[in-house]
C-alpha atoms as a PDB file:
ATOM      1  CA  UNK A   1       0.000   0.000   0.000  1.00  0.00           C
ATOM      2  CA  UNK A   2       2.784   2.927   0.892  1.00  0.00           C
ATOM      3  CA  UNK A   3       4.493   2.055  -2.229  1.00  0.00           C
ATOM      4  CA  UNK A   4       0.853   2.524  -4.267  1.00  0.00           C
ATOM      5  CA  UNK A   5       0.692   5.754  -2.229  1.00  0.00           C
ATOM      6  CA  UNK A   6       4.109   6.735  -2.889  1.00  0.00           C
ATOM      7  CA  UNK A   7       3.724   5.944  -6.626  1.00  0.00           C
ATOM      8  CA  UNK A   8       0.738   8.073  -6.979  1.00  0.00           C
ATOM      9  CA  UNK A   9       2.435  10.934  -4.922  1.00  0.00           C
ATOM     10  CA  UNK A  10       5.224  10.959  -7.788  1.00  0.00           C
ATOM     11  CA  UNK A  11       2.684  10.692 -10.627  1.00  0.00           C
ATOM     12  CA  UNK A  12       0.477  13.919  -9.410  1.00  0.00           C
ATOM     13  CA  UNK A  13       3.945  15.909  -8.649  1.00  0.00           C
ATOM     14  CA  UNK A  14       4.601  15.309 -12.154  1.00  0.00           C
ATOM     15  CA  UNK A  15       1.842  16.229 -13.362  1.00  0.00           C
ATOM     16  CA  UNK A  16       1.410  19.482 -11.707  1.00  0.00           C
ATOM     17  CA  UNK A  17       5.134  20.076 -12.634  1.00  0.00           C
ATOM     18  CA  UNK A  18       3.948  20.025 -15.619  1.00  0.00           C
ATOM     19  CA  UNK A  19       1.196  22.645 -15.623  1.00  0.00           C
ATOM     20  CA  UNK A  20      -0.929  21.160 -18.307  1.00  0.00           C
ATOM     21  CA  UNK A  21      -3.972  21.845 -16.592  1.00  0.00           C
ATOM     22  CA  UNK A  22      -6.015  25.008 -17.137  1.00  0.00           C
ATOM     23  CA  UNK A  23      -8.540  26.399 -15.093  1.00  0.00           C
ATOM     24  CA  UNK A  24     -11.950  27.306 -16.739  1.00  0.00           C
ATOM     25  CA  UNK A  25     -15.256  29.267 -15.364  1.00  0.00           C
ATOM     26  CA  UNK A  26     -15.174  28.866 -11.409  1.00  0.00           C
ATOM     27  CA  UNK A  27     -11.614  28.252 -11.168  1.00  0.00           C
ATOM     28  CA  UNK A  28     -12.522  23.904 -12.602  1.00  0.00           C
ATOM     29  CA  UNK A  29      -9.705  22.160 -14.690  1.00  0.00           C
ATOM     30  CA  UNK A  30     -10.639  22.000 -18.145  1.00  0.00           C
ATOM     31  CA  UNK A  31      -8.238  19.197 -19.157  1.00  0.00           C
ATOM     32  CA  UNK A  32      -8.222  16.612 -16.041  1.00  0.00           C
ATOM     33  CA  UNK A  33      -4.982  14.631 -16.484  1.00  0.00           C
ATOM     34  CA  UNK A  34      -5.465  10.781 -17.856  1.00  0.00           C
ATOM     35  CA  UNK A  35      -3.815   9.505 -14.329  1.00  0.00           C
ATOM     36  CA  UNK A  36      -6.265  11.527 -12.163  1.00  0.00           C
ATOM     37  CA  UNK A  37      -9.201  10.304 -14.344  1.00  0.00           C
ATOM     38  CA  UNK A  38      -7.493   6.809 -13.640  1.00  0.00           C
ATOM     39  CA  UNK A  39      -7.332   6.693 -10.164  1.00  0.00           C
ATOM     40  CA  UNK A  40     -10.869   7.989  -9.057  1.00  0.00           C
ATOM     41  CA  UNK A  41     -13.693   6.600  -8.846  1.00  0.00           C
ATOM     42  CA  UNK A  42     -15.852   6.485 -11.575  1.00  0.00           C
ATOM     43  CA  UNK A  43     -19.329   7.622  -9.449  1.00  0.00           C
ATOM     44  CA  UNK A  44     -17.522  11.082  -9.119  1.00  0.00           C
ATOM     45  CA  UNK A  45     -18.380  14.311 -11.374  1.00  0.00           C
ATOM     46  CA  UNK A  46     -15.002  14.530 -13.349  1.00  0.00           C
ATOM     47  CA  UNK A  47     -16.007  17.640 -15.090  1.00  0.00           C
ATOM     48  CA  UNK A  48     -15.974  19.920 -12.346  1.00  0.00           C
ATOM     49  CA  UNK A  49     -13.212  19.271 -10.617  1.00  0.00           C
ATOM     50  CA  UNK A  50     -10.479  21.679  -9.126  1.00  0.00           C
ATOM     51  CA  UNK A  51      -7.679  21.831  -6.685  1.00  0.00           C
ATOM     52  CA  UNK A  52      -7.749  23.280  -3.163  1.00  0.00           C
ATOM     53  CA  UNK A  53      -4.449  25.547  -2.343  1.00  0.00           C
ATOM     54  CA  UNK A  54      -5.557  24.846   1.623  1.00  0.00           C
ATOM     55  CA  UNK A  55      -4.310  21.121   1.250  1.00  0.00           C
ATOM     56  CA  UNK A  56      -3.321  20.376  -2.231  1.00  0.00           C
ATOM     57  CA  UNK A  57      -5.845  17.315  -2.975  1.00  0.00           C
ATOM     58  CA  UNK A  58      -8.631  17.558  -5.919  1.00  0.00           C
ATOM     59  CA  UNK A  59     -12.403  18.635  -5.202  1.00  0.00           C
ATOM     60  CA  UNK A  60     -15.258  18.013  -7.147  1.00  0.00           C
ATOM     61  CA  UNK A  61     -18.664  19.565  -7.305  1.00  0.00           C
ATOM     62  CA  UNK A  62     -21.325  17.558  -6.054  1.00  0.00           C
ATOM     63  CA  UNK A  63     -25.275  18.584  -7.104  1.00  0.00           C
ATOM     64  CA  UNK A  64     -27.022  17.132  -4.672  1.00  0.00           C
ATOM     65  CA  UNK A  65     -31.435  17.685  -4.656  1.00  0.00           C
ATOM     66  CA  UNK A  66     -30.790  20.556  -2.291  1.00  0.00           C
ATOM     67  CA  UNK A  67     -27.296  22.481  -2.616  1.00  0.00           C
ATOM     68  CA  UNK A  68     -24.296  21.597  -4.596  1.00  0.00           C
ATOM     69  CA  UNK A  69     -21.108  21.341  -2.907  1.00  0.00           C
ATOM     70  CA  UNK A  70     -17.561  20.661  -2.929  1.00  0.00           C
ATOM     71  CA  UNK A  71     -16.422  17.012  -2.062  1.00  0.00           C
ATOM     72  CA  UNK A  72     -12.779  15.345  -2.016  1.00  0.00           C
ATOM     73  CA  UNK A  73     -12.149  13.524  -5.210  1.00  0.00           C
ATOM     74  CA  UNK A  74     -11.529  10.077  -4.095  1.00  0.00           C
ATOM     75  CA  UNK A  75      -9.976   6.423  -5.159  1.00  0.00           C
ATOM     76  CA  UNK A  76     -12.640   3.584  -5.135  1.00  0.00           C
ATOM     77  CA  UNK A  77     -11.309   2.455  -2.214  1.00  0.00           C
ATOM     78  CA  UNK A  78     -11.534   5.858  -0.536  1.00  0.00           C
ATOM     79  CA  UNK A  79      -8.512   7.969  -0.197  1.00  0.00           C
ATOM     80  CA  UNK A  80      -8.295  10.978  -1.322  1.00  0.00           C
ATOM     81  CA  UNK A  81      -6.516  11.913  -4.594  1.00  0.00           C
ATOM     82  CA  UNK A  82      -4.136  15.017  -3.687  1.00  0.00           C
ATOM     83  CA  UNK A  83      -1.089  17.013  -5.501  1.00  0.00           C
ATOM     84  CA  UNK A  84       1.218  16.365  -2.294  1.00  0.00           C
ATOM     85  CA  UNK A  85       1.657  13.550   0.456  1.00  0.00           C
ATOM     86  CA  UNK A  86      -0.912  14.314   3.372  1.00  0.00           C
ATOM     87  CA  UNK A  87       0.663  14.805   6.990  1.00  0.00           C
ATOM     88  CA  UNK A  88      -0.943  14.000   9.744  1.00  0.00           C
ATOM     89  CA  UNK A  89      -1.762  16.879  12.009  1.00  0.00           C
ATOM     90  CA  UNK A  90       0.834  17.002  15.075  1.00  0.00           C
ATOM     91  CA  UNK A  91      -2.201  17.980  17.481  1.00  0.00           C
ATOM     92  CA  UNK A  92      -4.084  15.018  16.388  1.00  0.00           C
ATOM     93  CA  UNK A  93      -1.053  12.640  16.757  1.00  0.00           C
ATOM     94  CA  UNK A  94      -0.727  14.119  20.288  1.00  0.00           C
ATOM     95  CA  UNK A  95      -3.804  13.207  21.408  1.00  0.00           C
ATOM     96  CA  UNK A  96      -4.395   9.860  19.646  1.00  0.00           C
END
């Protein structure tokens, strides 16, 4: 599993690198890279998708019967799919 994780770390650091995205109306990626289209899962709206500057990790907008909303773009098997590794928060590893 960490050397899935660390795999898809490198891939998305390349890819930003890269700077082949472009952001359309709203600030969504017009051109979602092939890898990220890859590694989510499929029941996800991939054409509104953008990435948070707070933590790095891809959003998508979710329009639900109410309100629509941001959620985390996500693997089928639930983790999230993000530009940089994800460190856990030293307060929460205190207290755990």
């Amino acid at each position: 599993m960490m050397l899935r994780s660390c795999a898809v770390f490198a891939t998305l650091t390349a890819l930003i690198a890269c700077d082949e995205t472009t952001t359309g109306t709203a600030g969504f990626i017009t051109d979602l890279p092939q890898s990220v289209v890859d590694l989510a899962d499929p029941k996800q709206n991939l054409r509104q998708v953008k990435v948070l500057p707070e933590d790095g990790c891809f959003w998508y907008l979710h329009n639900g019967p109410v309100e629509s909303t941001l959620l985390p773009l996500r693997t089928p098997a639930g983790a999230p799919i993000c530009t940089k590794a994800q460190t856990e928060d030293p307060a929460t590893a205190a207290s755990s």
